[in-house]
Each structure stands twice: as structure tokens, then as C-alpha cells.
Protein backbone atom coordinates (compact mmCIF):
# COMPACT_ATOMS: atom_id res chain seq x y z
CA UNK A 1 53.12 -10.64 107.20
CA UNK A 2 50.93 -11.06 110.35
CA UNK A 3 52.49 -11.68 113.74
CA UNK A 4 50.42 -14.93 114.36
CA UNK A 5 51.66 -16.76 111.12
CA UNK A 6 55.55 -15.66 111.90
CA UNK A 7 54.71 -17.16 115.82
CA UNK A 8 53.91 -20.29 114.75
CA UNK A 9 56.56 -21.26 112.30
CA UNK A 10 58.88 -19.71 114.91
CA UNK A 11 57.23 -21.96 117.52
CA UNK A 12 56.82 -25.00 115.32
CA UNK A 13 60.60 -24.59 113.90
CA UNK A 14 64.37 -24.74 116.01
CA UNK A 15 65.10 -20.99 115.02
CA UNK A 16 63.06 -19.78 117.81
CA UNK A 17 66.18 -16.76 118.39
CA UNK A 18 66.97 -16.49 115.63
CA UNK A 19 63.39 -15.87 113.85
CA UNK A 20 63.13 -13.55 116.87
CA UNK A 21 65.81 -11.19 116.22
């Protein structure tokens, strides 16, 4: 659960929002 490996799924994927939230 690191915040680099949820920012680049979030980046790489069209649920920037709600990945986000």
C-alpha cells in the first residue's frame, strides 16, 4: 500500500477522481 504504486495506476488508468477520493 505505498503512495507511489496507487499514483501510477491512478495516472496510468481513467479513474484518476475517482481513485483519488
Amino acid at each position: 500500500m505505498k503512495p507511489l504504486r496507487s499514483i501510477h495506476p491512478v495516472k496510468k488508468q481513467p479513474v484518476s477522481p475517482l481513485t483519488k477520493c
